[in-house]
Protein backbone atom coordinates (compact mmCIF):
# COMPACT_ATOMS: atom_id res chain seq x y z
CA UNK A 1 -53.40 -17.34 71.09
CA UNK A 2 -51.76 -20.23 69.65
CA UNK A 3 -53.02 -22.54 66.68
CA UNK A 4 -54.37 -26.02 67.52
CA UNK A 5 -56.16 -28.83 65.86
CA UNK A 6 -58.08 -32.11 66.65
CA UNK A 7 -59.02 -34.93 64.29
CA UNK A 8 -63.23 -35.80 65.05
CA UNK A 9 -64.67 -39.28 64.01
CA UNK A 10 -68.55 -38.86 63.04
CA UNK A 11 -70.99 -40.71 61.27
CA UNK A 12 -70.49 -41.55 57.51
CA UNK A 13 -74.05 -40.14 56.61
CA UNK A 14 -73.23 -36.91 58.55
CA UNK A 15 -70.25 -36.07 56.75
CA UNK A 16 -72.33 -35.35 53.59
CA UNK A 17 -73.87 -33.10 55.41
CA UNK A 18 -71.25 -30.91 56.63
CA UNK A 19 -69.80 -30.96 53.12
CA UNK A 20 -72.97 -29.39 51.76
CA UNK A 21 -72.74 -26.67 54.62
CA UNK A 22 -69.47 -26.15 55.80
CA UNK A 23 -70.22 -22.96 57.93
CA UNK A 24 -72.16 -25.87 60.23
CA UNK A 25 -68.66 -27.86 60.83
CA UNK A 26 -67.83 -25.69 64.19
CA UNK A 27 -71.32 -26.12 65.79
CA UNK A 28 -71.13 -29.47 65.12
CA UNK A 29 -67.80 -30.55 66.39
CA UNK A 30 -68.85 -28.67 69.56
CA UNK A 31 -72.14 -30.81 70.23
CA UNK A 32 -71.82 -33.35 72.94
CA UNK A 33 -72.63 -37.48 71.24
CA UNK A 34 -75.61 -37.97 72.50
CA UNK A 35 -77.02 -35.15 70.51
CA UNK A 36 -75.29 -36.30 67.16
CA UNK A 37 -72.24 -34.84 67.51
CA UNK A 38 -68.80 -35.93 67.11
CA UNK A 39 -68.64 -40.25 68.12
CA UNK A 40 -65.08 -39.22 69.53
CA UNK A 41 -62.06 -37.08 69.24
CA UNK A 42 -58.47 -36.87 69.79
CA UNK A 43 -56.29 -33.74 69.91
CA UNK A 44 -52.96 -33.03 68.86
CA UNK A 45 -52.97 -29.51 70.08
CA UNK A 46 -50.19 -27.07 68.80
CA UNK A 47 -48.65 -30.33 67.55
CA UNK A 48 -51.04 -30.50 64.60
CA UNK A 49 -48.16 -29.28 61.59
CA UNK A 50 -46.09 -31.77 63.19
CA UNK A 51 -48.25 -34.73 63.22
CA UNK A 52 -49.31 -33.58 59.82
CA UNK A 53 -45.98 -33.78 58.58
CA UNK A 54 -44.98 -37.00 60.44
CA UNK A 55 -48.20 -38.89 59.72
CA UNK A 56 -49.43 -37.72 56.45
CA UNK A 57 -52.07 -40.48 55.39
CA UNK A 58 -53.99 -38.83 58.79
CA UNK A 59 -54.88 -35.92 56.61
CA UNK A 60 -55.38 -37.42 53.32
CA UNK A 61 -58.72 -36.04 52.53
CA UNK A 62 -60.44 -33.34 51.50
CA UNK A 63 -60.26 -29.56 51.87
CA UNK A 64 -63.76 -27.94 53.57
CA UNK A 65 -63.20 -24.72 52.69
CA UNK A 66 -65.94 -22.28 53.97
CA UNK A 67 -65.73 -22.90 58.09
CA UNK A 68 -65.00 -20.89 61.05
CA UNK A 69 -61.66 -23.17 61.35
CA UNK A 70 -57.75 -22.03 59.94
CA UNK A 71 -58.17 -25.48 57.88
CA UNK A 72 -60.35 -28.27 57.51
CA UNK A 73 -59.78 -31.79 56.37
CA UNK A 74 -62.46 -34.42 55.95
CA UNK A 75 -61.93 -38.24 55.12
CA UNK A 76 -64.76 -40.35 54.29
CA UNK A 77 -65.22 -44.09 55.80
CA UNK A 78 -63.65 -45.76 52.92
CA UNK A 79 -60.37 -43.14 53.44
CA UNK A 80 -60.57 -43.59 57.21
CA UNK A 81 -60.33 -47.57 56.55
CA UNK A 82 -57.37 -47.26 54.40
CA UNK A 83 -55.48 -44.56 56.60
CA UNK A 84 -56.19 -46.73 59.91
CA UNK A 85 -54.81 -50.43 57.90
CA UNK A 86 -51.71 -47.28 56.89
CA UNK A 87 -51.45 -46.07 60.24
CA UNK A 88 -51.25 -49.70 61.89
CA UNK A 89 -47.90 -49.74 59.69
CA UNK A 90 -46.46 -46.68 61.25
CA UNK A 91 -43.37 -47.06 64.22
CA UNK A 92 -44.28 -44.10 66.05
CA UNK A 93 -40.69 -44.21 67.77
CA UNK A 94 -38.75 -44.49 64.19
CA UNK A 95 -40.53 -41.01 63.59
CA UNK A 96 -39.97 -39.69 66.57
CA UNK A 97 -36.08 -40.69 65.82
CA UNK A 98 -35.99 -38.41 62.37
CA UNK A 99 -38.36 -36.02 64.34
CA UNK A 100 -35.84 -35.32 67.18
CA UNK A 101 -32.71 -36.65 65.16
CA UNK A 102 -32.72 -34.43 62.61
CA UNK A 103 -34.36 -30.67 64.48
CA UNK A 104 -33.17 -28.52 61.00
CA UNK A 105 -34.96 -30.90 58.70
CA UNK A 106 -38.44 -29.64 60.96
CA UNK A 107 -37.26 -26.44 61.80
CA UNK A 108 -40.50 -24.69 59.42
CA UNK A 109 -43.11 -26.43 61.09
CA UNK A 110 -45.12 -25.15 63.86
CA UNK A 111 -43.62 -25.10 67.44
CA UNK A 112 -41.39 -27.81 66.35
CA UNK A 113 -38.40 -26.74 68.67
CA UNK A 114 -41.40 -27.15 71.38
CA UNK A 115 -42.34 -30.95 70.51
CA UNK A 116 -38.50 -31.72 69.88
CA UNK A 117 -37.93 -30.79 73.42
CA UNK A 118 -41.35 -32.46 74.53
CA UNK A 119 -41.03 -35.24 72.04
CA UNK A 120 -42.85 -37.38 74.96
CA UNK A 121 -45.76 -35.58 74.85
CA UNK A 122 -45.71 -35.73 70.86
CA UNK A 123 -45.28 -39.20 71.22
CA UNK A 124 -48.63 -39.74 72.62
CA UNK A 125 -50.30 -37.81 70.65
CA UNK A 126 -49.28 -39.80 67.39
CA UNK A 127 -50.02 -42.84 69.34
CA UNK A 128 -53.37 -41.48 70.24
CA UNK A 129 -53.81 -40.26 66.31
CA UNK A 130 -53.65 -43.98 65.41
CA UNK A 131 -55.57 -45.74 68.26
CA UNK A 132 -58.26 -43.05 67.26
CA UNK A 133 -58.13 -44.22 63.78
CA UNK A 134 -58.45 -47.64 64.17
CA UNK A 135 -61.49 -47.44 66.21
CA UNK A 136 -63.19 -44.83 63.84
CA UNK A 137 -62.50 -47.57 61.18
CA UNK A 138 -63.72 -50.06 63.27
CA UNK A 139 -67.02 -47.65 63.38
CA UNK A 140 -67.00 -47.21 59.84
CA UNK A 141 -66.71 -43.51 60.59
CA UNK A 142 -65.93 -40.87 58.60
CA UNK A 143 -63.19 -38.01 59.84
CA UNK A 144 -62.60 -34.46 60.13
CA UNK A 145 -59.25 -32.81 61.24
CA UNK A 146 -60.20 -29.58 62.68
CA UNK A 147 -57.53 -26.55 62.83
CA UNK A 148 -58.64 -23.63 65.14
């Protein structure tokens, strides 16, 4: 079983309440829109160290400790604004460059000999990470990046 994580946009006045009760982030996540789950999502898969590393204002949040997930990350509207005008910034090919340029300098992170060889697929994935951003900002949404 490999590790994999997804970044979930969700209403700001929800958020609070999956910071009071963490152990309700998983149930949550997994409950379809139209009964107040998640407004959208967008994985990154095994690529999630990777993208973390690569695109570090994505995860510039908060630990949620106490969840059935291997990590949890939540950014409030207000962050997701200022990562999304951040992420806009970002040449997704430039990283992708250093990412496949320079394989010993990512060696340590999670199946990165995998994504250097597939750096297509990575590619889209980052690309997703910010068109996912941008419209949770548009939202006024909060975030949660999800590692199962």
């Amino acid at each position: 079983m490999s590790i994999g994580g997804a970044f979930y946009a969700l209403d700001r006045y929800r958020l609070r309440a999956l910071v009071i009760d963490p152990s309700t982030v998983s149930g949550f996540l997994h409950s379809p829109a139209a009964q107040g789950g998640p407004h959208d999502s967008q994985t990154v898969e095994q690529a999630w160290d990777v993208v973390r590393t690569l695109l570090p204002e994505a995860v510039d949040g908060e630990e949620l400790d106490g969840t059935d997930g291997m990590g949890c990350i939540y950014l409030t509207a207000a962050h997701v604004e200022r990562t999304a005008a951040r992420l806009a910034q970002r040449d997704v090919a430039e990283l992708m460059g250093r990412f496949t340029g320079e394989p010993a300098k990512f060696s340590e992170l999670y199946w990165a000999k995998v994504w250097q060889d597939g750096a297509r697929d990575l590619e889209g994935f980052m690309e997703g990470v910010k068109r996912f951003f941008a419209g949770a900002a548009a939202r006024r949404d909060a975030v949660v990046f999800y590692i199962v």
